[in-house]
Each structure stands twice: as structure tokens, then as C-alpha cells.
Protein backbone atom coordinates (compact mmCIF):
# COMPACT_ATOMS: atom_id res chain seq x y z
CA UNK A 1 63.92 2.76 101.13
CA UNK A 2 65.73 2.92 98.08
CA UNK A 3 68.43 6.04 96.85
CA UNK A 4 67.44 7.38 93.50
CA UNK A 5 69.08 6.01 90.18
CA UNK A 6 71.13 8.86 88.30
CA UNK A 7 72.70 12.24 88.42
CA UNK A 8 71.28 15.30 88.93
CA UNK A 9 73.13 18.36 87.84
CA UNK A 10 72.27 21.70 89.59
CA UNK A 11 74.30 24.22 90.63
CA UNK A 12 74.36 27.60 90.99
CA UNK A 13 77.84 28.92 91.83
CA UNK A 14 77.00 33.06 92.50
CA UNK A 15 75.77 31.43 95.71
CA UNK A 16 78.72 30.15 97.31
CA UNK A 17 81.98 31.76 98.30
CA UNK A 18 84.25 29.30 95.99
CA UNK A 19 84.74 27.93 92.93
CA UNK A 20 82.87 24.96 91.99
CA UNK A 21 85.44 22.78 92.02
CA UNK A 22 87.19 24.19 94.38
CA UNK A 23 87.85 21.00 96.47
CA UNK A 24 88.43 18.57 93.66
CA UNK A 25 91.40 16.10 93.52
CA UNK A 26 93.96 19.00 94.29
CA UNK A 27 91.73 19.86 97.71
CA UNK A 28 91.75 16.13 98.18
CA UNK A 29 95.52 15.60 97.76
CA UNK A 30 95.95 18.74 100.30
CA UNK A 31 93.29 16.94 102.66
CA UNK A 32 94.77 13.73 102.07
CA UNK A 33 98.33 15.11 103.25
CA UNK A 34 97.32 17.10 106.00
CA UNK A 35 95.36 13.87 107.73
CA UNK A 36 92.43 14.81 107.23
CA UNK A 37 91.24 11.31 106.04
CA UNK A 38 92.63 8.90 108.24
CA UNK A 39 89.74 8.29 110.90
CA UNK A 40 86.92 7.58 108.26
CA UNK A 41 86.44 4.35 108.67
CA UNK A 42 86.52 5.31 112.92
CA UNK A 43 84.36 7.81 112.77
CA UNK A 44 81.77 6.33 110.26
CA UNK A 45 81.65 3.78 113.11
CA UNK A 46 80.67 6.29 115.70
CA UNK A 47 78.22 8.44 113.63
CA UNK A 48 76.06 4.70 113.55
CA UNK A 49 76.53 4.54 116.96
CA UNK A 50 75.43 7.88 117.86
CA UNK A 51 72.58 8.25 115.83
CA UNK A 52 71.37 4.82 116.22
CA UNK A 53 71.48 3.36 112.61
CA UNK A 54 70.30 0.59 111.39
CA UNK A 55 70.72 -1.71 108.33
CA UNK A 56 68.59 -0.06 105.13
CA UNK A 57 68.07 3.47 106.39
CA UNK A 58 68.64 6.28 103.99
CA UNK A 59 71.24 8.37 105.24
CA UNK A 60 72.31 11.79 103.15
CA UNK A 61 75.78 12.69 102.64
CA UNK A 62 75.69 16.20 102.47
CA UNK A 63 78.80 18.24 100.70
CA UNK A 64 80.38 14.44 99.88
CA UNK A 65 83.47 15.12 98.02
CA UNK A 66 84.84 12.36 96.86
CA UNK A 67 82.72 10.03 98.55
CA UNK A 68 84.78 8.57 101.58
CA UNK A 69 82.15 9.22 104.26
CA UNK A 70 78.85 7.68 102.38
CA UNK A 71 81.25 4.84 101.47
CA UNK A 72 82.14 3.71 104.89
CA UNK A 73 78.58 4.55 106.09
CA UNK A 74 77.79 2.06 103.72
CA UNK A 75 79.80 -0.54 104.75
CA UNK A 76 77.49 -0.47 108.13
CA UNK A 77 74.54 -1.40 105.75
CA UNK A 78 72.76 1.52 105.65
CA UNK A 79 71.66 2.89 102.52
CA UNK A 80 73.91 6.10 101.41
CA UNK A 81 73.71 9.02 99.18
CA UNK A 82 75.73 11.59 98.39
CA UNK A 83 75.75 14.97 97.23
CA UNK A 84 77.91 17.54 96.42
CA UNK A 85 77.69 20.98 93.91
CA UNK A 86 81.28 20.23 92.24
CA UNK A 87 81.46 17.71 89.37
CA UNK A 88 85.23 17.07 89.95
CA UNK A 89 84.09 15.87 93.28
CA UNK A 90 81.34 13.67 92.15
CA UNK A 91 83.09 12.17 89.35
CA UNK A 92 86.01 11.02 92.02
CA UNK A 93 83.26 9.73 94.19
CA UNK A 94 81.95 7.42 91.68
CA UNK A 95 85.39 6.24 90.76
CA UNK A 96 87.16 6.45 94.28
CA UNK A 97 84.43 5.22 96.53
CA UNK A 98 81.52 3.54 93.75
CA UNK A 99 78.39 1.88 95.61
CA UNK A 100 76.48 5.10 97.14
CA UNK A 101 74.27 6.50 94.66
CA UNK A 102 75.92 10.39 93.96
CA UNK A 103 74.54 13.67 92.81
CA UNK A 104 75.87 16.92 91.28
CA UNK A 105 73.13 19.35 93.59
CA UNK A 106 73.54 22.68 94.95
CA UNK A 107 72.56 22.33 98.71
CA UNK A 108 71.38 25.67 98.75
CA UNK A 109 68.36 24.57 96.79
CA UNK A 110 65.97 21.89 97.23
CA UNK A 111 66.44 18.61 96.34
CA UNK A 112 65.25 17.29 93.01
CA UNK A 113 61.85 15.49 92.90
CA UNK A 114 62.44 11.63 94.03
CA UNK A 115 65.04 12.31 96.14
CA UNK A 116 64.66 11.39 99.96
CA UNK A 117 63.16 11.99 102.57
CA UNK A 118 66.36 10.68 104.45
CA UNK A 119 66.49 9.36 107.95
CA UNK A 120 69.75 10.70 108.69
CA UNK A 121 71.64 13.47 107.37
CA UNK A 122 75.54 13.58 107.92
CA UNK A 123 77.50 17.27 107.12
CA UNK A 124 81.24 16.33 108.00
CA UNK A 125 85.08 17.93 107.71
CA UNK A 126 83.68 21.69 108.11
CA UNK A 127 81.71 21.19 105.25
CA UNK A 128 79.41 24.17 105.86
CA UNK A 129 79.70 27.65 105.84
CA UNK A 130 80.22 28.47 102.13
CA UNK A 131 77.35 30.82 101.46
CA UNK A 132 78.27 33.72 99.86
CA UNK A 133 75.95 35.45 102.81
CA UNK A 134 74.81 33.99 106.21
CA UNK A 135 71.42 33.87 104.54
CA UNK A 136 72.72 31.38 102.06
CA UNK A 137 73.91 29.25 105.41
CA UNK A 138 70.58 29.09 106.74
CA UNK A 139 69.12 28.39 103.29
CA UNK A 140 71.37 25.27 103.27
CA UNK A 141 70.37 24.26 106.93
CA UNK A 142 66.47 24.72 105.78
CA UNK A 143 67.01 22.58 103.06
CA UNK A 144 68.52 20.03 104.94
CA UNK A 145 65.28 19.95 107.51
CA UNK A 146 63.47 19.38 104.30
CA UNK A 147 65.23 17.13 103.06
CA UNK A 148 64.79 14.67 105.78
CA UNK A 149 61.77 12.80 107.46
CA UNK A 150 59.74 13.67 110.28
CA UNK A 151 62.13 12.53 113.55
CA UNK A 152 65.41 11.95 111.24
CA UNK A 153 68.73 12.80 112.35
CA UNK A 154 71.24 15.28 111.50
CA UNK A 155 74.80 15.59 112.52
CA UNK A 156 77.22 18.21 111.62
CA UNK A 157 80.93 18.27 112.20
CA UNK A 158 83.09 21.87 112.19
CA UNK A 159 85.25 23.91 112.79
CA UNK A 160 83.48 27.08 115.23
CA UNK A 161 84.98 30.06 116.32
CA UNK A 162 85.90 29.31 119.57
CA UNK A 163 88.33 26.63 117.94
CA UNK A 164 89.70 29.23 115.55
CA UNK A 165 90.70 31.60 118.25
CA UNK A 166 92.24 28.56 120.25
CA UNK A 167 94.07 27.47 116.86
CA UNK A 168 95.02 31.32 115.42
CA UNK A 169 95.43 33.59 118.83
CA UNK A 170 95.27 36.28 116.78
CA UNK A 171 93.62 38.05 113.50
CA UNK A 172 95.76 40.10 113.37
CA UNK A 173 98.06 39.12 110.39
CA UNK A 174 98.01 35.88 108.54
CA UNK A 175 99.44 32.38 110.40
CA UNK A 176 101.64 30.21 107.92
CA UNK A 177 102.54 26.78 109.07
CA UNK A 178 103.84 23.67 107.30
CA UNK A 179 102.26 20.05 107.57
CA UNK A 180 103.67 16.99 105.58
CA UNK A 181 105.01 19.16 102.48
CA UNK A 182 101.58 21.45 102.55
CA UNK A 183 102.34 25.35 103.26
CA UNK A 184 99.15 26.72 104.21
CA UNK A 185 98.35 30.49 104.70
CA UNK A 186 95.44 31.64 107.19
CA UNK A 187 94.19 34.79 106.90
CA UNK A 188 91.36 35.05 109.80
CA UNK A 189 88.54 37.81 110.77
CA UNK A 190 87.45 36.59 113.81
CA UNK A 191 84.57 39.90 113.94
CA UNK A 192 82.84 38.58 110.57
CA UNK A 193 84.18 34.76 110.90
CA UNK A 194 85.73 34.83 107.46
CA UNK A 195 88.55 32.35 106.92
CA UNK A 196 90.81 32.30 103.84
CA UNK A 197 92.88 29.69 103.56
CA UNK A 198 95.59 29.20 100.50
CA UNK A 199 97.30 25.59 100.66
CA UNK A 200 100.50 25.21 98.24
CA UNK A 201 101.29 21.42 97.58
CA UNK A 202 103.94 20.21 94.93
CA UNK A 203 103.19 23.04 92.48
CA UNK A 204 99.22 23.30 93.33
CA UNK A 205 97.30 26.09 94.86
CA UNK A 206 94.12 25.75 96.53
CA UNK A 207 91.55 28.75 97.66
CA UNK A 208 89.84 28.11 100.39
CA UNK A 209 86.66 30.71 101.83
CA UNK A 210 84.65 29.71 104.65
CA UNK A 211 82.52 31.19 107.39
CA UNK A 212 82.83 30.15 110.81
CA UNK A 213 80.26 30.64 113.64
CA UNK A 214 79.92 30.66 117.14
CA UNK A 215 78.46 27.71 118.38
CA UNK A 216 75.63 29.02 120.08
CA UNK A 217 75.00 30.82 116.75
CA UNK A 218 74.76 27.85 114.71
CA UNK A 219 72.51 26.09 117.76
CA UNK A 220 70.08 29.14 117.17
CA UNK A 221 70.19 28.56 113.35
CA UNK A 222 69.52 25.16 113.31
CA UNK A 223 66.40 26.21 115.44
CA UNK A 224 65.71 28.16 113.18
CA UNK A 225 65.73 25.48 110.30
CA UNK A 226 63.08 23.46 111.92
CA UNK A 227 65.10 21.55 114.17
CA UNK A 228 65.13 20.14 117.84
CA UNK A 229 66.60 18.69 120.48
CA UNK A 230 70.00 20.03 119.55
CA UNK A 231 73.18 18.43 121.34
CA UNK A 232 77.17 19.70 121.20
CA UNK A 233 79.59 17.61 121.73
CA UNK A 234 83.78 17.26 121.03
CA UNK A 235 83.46 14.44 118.49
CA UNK A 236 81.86 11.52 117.69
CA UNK A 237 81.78 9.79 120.50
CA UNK A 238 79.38 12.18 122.72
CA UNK A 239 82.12 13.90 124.68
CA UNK A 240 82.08 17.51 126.23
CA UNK A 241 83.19 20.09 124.21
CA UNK A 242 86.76 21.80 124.14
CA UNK A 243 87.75 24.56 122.37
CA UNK A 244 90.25 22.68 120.53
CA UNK A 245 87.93 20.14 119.51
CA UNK A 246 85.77 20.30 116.30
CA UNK A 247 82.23 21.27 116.95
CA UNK A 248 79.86 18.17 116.11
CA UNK A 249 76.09 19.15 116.57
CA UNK A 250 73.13 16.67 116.58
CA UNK A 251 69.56 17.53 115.74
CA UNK A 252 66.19 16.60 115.35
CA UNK A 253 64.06 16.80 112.59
């Protein structure tokens, strides 16, 4: 199978909870400082492994940023695409991480003709949850069924709630805590799963909205997307569950 030529631009930002570009290069230089890219190349290596990969399959990188995860899922020969609704990110995908195909897509909607179906679908670094309503969040999970064939894989990676409450203790009042020169601010409702989450890094603020779920909640709306066979684990590499692990779900098309 071979990824579509081009870029598609479609977005529709009343949808989501953030600003487009949001988590362009200042997100990135946050992400960057806080860790959050160091076990790509790792964990690229497992997602193969765990969804049984091979050379030339079409994989979609869903919510792709600046392209580090279809990049190194590349490097394992399968065919990767990646999409994400910000231009900032898109643009430092193709100069940051070129040889994936990208595409400027809101993930809410359905792909444009031409594009897929996909035998694996990857959703990674609490990429989802951005809806401006939970309805939004299973629109996104519908068109992800869709967008892959008959049997294909997907595999999500998050943050649920259990891990907030292990993380935050308490909603009570915002938690600030330092990290390699970030300040972050967390500001948590733990009834509605709302997360705010302001980062300060050499002069730049970032806004951060997300909604978390339980993960017996997301199981049920995956099921509700069309999918099977769901599986939790603690990471990557198939293990049990703890609640200060992220979530990583796999499903069945």
C-alpha cells in the first residue's frame, strides 16, 4: 500500500478545546524539556512488536506533532502517515522528521478521499481527549475505526484518571512543580476530568486543555467506535497496569 501524495488542509477549531497550534514548537520545546521525547526510538520498537508489524504496512499516526513517532515507525519499514489539525505542527514534521507522508486534518472528521484504509493506527503522548465535548471524543475514536481496515490495529497511549489522582492527590487547588527550567501549573477536576495545564519556559507560555477518562470509560467507548478485543496494559511492552503508569489500550478493528 502506498500513503497519499500531498497535504490536506482541514480543520475546524470550534471543535476542540485548544488553539490550533497550540502544541507547535513552543509545546515541543516544553515536551522536549520535560522528557517527554527520549524513549521514541524504544517505544517505536515495542509498538512493532506488539502489534505485529511488518515491512510495507500502512500505519496512521494520529495527532503527529512534529512527526517523531511516524518517523521512527518508519525506520522499522513500515509505511507511515501522519496527521495532525495544527499547521505549526505539520510544517515541523516535514522539516524535523521528512520521509512519512503528513497531513493538516481535523481527526474529528473523516479522512479525505484516498486516504487509507490503514492497518494500524497509533494515538501516542495523551494525544486524545481534546474535544470540546465527550461527543467530539467519540467522534474522533469513530473516525479512527473508519479510518482503518477490517482486522487493523489500534493502540492508544494516555494519561487516565486513575493516574491523575495517583500524580495530583488532590483537586482541590492547583499543583505547581518545576522540571528542567519548565514551571508548570495543574489545575485538575477530577468529577468532569478536565485538566488545565499552563507550562512557562524561558519567556513562553503554553495552554494546555484536556479531558481525561477512566479507563473502563474509554474501554466502553472504543466499543462503542466499532472496536474489539480491547487490551490495557502499563506500556508498551504488554505489562499489567499501575496507576502510575500511562494507560496504553489495544483494539481491534
Amino acid at each position: 500500500m502506498n500513503p497519499p501524495e500531498g497535504t490536506t488542509a482541514t480543520t475546524t477549531d470550534e471543535r476542540v478545546l485548544n488553539e490550533l497550534d497550540t502544541y507547535g514548537p513552543a509545546y515541543m520545546r516544553v515536551a522536549e524539556a520535560l522528557g517527554g521525547y527520549e524513549e521514541t526510538e524504544q517505544e517505536a520498537a515495542q509498538v512493532v512488536e506488539l502489534l505485529g508489524l511488518q515491512p510495507g504496512d500502512l500505519v496512521l499516526d494520529a495527532a503527529c506533532g512534529f512527526g517523531r513517532f511516524a518517523a521512527a515507525l518508519s525506520r522499522h519499514g513500515v509505511e507511515a502517515v501522519g496527521i495532525d489539525i495544527s499547521p505549526a505542527a505539520i510544517a515541523e514534521a516535514q522539516r524535523r522528521c521528512p520521509g512519512p507522508r503528513y497531513l493538516v486534518h481535523d481527526l474529528t472528521q473523516p479522512l479525505p478521499d484516498g486516504v487509507g484504509p490503514f492497518d494500524a493506527l497509533v494515538n501516542v503522548y495523551s494525544s486524545f481527549g481534546y474535544g470540546i465535548t465527550e461527543s467530539e471524543d467519540q467522534e474522533m475514536l469513530a473516525c479512527f475505526h473508519r479510518a482503518l481496515r477490517p482486522g487493523g490495529w489500534i493502540v492508544m497511549q494516555l494519561s487516565d484518571l486513575e493516574r491523575s489522582r495517583h500524580r495530583l492527590r488532590s483537586d482541590a487547588e492547583p499543583v505547581v512543580r518545576w522540571t528542567n527550567g519548565v514551571k508548570e501549573t495543574l489545575t485538575v477536576d477530577f468529577s468532569t476530568g478536565r485538566l488545565h495545564v499552563q507550562y512557562e519556559l524561558d519567556g513562553d507560555v503554553v495552554h494546555s486543555r484536556i479531558r481525561m477518562y477512566e479507563k473502563e470509560e474509554l474501554v466502553r467507548m472504543l466499543e462503542a467506535a466499532g472496536f474489539s478485543d480491547v487490551s490495557m496494559y502499563g506500556d508498551f511492552t504488554g505489562k499489567p497496569k499501575e496507576p502510575a503508569d500511562r494507560l496504553v489500550l489495544v483494539a481491534r478493528a
